[in-house]
PDB file of N, CA and C in Angstrom:
ATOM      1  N   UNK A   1       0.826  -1.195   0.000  1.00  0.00           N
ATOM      2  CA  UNK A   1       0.000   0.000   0.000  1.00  0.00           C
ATOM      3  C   UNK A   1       0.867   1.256   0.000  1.00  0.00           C
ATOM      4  N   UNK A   2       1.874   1.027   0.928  1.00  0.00           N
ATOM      5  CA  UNK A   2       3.002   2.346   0.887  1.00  0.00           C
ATOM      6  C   UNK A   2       3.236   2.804  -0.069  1.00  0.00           C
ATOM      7  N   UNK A   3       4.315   1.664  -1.177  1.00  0.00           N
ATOM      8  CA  UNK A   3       4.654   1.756  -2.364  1.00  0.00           C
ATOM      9  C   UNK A   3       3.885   2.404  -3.340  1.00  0.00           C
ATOM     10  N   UNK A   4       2.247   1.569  -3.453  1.00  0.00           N
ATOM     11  CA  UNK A   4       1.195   2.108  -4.491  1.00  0.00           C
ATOM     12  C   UNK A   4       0.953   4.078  -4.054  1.00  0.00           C
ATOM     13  N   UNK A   5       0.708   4.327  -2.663  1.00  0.00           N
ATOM     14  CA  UNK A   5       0.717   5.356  -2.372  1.00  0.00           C
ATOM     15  C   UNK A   5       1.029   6.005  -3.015  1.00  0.00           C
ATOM     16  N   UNK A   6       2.571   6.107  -2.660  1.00  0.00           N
ATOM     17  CA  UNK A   6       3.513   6.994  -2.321  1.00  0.00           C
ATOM     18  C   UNK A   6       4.342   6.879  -3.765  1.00  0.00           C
ATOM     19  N   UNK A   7       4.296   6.477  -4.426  1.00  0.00           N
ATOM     20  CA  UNK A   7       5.269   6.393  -6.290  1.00  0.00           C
ATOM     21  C   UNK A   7       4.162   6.549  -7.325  1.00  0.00           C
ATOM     22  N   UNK A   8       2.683   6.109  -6.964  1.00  0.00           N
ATOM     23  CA  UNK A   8       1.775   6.051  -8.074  1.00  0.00           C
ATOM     24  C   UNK A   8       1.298   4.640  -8.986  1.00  0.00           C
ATOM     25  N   UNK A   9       2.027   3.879  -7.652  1.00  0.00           N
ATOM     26  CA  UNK A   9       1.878   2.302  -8.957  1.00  0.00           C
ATOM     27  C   UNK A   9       0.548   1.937  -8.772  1.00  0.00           C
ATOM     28  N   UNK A  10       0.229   0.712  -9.668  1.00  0.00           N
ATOM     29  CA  UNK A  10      -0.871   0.187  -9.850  1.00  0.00           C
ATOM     30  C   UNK A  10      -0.307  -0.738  -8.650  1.00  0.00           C
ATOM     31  N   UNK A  11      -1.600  -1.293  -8.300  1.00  0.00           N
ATOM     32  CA  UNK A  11      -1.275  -2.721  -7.098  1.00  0.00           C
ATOM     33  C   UNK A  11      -0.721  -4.117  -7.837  1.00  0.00           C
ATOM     34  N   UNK A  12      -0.741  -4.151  -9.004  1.00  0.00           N
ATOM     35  CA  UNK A  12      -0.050  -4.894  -9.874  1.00  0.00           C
ATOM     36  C   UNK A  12       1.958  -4.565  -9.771  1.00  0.00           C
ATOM     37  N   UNK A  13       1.883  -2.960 -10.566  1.00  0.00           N
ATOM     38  CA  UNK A  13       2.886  -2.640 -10.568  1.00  0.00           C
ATOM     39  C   UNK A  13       3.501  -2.621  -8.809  1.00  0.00           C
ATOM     40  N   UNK A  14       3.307  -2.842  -7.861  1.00  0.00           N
ATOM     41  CA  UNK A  14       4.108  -2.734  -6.790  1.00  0.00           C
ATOM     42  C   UNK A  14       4.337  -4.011  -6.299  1.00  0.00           C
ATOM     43  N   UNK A  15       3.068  -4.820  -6.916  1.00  0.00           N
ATOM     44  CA  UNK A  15       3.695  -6.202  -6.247  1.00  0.00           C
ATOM     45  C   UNK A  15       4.692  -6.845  -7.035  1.00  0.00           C
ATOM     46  N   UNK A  16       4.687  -6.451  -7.906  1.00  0.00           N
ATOM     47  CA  UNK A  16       6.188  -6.715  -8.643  1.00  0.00           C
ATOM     48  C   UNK A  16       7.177  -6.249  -8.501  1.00  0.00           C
ATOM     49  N   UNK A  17       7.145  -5.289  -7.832  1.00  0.00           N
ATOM     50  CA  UNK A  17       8.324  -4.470  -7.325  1.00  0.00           C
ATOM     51  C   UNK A  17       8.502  -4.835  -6.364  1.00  0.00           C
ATOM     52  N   UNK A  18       7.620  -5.284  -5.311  1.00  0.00           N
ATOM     53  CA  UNK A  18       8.130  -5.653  -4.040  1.00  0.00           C
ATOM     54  C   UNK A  18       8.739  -7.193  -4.077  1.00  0.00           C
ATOM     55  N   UNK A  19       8.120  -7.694  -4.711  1.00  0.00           N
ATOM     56  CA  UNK A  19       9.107  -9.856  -5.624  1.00  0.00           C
ATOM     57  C   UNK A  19      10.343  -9.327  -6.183  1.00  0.00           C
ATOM     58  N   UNK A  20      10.649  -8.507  -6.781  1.00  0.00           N
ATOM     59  CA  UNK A  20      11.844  -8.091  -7.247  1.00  0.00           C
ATOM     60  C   UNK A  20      13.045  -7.592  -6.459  1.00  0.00           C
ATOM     61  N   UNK A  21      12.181  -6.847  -5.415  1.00  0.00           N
ATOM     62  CA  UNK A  21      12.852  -6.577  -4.299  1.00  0.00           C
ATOM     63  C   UNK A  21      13.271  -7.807  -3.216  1.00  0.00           C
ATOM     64  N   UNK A  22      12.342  -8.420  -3.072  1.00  0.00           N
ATOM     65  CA  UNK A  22      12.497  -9.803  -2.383  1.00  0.00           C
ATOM     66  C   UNK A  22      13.706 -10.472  -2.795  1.00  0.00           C
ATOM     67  N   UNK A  23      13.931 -10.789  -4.080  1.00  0.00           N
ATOM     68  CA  UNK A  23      14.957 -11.759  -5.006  1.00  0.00           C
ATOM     69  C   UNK A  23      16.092 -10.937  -4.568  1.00  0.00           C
ATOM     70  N   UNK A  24      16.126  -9.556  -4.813  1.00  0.00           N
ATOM     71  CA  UNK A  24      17.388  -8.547  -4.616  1.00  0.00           C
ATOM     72  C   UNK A  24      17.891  -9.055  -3.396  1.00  0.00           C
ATOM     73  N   UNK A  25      16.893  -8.623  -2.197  1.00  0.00           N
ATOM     74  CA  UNK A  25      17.376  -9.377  -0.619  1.00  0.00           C
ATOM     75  C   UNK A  25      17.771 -10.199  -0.294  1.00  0.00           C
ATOM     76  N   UNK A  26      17.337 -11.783  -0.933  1.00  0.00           N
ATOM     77  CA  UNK A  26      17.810 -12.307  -0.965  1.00  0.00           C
ATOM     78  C   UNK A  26      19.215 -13.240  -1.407  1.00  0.00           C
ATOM     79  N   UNK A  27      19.551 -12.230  -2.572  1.00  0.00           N
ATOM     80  CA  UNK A  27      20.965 -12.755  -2.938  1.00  0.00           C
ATOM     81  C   UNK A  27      21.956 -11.320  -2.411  1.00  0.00           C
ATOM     82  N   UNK A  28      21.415 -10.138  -1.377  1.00  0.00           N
ATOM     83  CA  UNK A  28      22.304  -9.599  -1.275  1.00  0.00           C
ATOM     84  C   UNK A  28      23.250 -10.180   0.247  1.00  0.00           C
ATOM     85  N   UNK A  29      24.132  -9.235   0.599  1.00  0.00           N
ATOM     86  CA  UNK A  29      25.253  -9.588   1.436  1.00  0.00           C
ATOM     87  C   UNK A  29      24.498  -8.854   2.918  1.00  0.00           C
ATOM     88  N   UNK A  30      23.880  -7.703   2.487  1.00  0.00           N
ATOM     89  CA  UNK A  30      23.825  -7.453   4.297  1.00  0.00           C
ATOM     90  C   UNK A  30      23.024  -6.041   3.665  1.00  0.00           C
ATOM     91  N   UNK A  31      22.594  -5.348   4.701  1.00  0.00           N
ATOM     92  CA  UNK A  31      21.424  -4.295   4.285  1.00  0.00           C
ATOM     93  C   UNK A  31      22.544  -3.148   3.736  1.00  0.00           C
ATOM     94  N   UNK A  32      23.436  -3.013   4.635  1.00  0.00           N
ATOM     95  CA  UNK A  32      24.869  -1.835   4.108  1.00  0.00           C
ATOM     96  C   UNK A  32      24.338  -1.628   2.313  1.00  0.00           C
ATOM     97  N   UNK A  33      24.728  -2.726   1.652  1.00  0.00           N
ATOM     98  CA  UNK A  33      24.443  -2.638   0.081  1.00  0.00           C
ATOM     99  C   UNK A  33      23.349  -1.856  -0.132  1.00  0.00           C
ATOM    100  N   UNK A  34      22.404  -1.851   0.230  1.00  0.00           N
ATOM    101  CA  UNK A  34      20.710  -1.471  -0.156  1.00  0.00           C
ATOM    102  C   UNK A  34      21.247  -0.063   0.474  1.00  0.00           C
ATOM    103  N   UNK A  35      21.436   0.367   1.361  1.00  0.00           N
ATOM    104  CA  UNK A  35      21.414   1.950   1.924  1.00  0.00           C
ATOM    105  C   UNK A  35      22.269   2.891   1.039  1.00  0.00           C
ATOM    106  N   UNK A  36      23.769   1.470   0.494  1.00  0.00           N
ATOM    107  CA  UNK A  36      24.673   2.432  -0.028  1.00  0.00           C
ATOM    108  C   UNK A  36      24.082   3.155  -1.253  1.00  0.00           C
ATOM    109  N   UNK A  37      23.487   1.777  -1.644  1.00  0.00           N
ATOM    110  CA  UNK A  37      22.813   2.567  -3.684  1.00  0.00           C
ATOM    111  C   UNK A  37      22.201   3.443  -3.802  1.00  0.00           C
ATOM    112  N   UNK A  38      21.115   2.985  -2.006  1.00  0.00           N
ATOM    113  CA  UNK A  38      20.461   4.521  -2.300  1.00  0.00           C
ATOM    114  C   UNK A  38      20.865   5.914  -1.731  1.00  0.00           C
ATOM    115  N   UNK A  39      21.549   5.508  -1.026  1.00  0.00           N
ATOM    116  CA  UNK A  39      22.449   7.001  -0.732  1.00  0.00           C
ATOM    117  C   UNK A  39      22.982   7.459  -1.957  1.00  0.00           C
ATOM    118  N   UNK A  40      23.948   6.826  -2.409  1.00  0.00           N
ATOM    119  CA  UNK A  40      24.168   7.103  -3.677  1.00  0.00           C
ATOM    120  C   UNK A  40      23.761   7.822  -4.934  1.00  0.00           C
ATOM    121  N   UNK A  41      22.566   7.603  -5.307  1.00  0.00           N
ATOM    122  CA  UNK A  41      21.623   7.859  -6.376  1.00  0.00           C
ATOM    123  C   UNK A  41      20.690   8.308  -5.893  1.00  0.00           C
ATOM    124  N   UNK A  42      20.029   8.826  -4.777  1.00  0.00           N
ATOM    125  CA  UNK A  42      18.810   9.223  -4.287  1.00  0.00           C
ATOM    126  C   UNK A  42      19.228  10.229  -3.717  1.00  0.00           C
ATOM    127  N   UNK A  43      18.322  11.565  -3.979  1.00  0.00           N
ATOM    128  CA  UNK A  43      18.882  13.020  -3.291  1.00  0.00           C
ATOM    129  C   UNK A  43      18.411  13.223  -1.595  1.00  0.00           C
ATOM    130  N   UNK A  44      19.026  13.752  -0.975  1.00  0.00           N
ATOM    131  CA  UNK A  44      18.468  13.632   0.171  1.00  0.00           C
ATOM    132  C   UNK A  44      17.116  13.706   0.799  1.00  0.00           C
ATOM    133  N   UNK A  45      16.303  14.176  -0.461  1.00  0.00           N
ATOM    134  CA  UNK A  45      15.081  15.041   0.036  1.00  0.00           C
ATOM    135  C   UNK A  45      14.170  13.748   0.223  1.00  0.00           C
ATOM    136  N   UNK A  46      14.575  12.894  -1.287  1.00  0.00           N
ATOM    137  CA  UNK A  46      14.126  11.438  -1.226  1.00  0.00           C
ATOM    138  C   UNK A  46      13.827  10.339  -0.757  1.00  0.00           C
ATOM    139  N   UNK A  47      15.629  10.704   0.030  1.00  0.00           N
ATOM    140  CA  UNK A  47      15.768   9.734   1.212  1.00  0.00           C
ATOM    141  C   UNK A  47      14.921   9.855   2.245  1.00  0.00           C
ATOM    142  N   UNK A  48      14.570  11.262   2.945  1.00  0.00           N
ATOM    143  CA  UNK A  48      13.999  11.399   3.894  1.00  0.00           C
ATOM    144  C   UNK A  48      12.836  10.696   3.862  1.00  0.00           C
ATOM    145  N   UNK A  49      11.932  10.648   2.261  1.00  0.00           N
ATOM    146  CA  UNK A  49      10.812  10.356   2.067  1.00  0.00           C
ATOM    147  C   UNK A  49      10.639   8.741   1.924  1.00  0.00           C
ATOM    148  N   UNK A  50      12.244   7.849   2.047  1.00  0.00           N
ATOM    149  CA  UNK A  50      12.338   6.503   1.998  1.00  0.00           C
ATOM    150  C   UNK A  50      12.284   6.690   3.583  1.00  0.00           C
ATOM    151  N   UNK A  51      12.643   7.155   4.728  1.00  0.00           N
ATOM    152  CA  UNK A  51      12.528   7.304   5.836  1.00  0.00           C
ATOM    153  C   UNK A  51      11.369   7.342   6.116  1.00  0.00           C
ATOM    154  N   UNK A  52      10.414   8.256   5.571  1.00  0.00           N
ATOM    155  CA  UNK A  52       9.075   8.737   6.141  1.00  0.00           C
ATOM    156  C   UNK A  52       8.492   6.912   5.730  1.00  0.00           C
ATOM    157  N   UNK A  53       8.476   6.345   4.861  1.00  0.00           N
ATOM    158  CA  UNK A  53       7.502   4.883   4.103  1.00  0.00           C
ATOM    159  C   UNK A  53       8.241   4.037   5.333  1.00  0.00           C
ATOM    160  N   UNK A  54       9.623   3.761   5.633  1.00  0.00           N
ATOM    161  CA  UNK A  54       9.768   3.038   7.309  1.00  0.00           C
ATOM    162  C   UNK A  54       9.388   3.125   7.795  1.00  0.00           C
ATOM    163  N   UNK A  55       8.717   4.426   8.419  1.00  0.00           N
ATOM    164  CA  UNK A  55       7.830   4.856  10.012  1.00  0.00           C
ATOM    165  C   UNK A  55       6.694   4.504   9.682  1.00  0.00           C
ATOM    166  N   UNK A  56       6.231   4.564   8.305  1.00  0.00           N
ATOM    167  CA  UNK A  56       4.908   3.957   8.235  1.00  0.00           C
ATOM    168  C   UNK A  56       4.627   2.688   8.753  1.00  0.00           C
ATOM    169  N   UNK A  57       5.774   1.810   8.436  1.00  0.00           N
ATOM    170  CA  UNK A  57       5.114   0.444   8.345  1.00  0.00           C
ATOM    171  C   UNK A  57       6.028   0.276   9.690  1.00  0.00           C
ATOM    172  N   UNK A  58       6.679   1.021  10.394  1.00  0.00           N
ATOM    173  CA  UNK A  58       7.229   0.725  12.291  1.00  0.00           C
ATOM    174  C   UNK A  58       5.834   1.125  13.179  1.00  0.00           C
ATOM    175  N   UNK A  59       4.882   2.155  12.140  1.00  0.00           N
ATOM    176  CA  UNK A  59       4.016   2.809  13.093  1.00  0.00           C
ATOM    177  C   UNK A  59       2.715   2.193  12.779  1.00  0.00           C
ATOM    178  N   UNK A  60       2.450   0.961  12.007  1.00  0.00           N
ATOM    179  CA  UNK A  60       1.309   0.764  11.629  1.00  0.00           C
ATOM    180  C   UNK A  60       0.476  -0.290  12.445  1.00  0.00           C
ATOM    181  N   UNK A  61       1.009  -0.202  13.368  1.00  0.00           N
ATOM    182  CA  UNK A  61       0.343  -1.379  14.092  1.00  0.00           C
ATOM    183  C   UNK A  61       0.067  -0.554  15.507  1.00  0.00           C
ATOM    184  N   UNK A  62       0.370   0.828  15.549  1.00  0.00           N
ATOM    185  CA  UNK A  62       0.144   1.990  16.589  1.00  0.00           C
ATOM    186  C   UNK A  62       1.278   1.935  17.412  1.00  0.00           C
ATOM    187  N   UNK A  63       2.139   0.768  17.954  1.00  0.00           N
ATOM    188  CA  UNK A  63       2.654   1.152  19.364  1.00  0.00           C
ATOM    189  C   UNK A  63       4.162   1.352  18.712  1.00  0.00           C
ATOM    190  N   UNK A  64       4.984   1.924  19.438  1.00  0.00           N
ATOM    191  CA  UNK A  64       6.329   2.273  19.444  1.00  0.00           C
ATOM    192  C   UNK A  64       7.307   0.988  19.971  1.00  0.00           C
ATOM    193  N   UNK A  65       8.118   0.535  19.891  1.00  0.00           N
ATOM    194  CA  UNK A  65       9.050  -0.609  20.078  1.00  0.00           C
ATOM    195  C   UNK A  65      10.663  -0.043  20.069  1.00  0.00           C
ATOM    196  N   UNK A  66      11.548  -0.291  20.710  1.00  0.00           N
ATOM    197  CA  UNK A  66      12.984   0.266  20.933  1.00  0.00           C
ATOM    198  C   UNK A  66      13.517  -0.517  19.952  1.00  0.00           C
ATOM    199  N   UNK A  67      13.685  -1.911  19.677  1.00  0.00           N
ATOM    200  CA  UNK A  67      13.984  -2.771  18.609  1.00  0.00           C
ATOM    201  C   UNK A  67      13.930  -1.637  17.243  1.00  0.00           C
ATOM    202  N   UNK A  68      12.330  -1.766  16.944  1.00  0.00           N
ATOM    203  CA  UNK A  68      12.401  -0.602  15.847  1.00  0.00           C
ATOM    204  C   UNK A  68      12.958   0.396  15.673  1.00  0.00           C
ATOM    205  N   UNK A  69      12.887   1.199  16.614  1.00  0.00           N
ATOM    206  CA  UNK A  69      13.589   2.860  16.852  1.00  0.00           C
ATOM    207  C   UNK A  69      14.776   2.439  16.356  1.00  0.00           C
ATOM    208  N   UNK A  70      15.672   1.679  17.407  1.00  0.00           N
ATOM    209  CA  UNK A  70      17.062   1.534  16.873  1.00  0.00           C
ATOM    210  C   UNK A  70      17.247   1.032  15.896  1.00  0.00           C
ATOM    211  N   UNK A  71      16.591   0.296  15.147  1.00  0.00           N
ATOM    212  CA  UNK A  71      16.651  -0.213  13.504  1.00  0.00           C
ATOM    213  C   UNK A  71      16.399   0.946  12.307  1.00  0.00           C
ATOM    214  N   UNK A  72      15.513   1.429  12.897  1.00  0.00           N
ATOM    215  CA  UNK A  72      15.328   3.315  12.165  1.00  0.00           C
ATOM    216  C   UNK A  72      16.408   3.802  12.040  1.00  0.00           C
ATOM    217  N   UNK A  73      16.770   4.269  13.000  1.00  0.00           N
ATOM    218  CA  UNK A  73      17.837   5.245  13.696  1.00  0.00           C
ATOM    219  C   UNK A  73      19.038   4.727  12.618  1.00  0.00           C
ATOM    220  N   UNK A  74      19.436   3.500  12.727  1.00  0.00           N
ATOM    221  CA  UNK A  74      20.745   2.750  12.075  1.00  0.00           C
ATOM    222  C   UNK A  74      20.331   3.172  10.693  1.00  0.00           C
ATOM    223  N   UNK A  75      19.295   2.573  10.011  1.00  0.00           N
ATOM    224  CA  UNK A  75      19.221   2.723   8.676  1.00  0.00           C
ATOM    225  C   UNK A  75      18.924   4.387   8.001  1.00  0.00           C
ATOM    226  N   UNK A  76      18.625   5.283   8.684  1.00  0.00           N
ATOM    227  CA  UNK A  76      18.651   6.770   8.544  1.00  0.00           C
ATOM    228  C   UNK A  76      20.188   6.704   8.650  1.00  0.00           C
ATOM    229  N   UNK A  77      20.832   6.677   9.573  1.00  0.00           N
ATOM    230  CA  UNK A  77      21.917   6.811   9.225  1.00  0.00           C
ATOM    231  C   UNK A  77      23.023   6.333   8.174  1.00  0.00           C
ATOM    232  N   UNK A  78      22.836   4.835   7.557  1.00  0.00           N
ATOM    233  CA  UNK A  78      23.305   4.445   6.861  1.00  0.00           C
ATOM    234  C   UNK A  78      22.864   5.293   5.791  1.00  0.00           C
ATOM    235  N   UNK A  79      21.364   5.533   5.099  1.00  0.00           N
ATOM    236  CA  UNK A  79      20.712   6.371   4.382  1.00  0.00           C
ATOM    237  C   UNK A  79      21.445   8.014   4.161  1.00  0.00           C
ATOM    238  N   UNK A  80      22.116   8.163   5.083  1.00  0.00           N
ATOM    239  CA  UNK A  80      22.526   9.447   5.392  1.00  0.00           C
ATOM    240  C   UNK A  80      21.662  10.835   5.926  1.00  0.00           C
ATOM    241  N   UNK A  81      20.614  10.055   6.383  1.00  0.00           N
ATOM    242  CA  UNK A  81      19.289  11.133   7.064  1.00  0.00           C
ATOM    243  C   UNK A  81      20.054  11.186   8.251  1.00  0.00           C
ATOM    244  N   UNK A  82      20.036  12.558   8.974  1.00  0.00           N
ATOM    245  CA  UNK A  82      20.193  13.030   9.781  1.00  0.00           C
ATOM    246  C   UNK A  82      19.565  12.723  10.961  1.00  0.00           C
ATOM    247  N   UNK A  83      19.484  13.199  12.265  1.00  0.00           N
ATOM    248  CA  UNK A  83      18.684  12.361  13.485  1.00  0.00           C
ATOM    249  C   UNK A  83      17.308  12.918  13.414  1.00  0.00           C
ATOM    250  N   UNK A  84      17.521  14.336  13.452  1.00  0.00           N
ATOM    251  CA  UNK A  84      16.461  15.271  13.136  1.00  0.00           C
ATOM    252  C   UNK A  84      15.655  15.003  11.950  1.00  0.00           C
ATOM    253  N   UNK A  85      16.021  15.024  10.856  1.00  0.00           N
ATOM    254  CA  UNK A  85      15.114  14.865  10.000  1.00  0.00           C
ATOM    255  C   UNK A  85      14.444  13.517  10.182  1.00  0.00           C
ATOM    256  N   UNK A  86      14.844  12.598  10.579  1.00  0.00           N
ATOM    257  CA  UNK A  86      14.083  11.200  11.025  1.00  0.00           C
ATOM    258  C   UNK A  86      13.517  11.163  12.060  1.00  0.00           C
ATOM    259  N   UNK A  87      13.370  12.096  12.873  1.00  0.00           N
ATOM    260  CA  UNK A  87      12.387  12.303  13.976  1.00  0.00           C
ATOM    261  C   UNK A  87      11.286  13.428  13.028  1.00  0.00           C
ATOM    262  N   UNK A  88      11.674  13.917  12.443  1.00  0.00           N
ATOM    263  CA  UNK A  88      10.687  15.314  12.499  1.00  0.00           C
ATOM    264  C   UNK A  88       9.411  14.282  11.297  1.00  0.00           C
ATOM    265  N   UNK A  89      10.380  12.688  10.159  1.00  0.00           N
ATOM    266  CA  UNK A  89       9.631  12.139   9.476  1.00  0.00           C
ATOM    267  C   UNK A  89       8.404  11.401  10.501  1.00  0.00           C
ATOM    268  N   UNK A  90       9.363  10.802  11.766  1.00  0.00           N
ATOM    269  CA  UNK A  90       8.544   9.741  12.525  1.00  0.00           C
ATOM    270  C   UNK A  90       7.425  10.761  12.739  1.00  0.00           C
ATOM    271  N   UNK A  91       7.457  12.301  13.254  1.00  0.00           N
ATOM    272  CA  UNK A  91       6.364  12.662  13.627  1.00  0.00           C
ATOM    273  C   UNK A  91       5.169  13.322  12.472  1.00  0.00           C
ATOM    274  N   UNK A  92       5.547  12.867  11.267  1.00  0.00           N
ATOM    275  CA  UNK A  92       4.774  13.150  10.126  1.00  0.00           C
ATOM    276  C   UNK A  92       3.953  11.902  10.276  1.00  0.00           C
ATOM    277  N   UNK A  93       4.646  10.990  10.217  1.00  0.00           N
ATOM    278  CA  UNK A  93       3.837   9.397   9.591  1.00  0.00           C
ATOM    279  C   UNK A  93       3.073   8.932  10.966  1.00  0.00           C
ATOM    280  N   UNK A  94       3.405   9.756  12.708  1.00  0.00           N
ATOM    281  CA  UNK A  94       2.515   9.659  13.215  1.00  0.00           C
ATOM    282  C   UNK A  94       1.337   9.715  13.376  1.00  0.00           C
ATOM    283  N   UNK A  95       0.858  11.604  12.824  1.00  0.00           N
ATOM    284  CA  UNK A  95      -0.407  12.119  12.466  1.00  0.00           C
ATOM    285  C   UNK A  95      -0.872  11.196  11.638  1.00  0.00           C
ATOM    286  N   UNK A  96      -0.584  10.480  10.936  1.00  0.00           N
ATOM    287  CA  UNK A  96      -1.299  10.095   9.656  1.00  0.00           C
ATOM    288  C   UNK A  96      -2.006   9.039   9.978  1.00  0.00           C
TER     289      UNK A  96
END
């Protein structure tokens, strides 16, 4: 639902994206790879907004978890999001 959201796909087009993504995960080495590409090629503003679609699905079940936080926290940083801007996302995708 994130995906379809938030890019414009059809529910077709995302579930193929998300199997594609699956296959990727599975033959990659460790999440490092996935943060680097998109640090890489994705402008920051972007990233934040790959940040904001995490909190969605950390916040979709309502309650907060430290496990998560610190799994956020790590991958914003790998992402190269700042602390701030990944708090100021968590409290976007809260309201919602």
């Amino acid at each position: 639902r994130i995906v379809t959201t938030r890019y414009g796909l059809s529910p077709v087009e995302a579930s193929n994206l998300r199997r594609e993504a699956e296959e990727a995960e599975e033959k990659a080495a460790d999440t490092v790879q996935f943060t680097r590409a998109i640090k890489d090629a994705v402008p920051y503003e972007d990233r934040i907004g790959v940040v904001e679609a995490l909190w969605q699905v950390v916040l979709a079940d309502g309650e907060r978890d430290h496990e998560e936080d610190s799994l956020l926290r790590l991958v914003s940083n790998l992402l190269g999001v700042n602390d701030r801007d990944s708090a100021l996302a968590r409290q976007r995708m809260s309201k919602q």
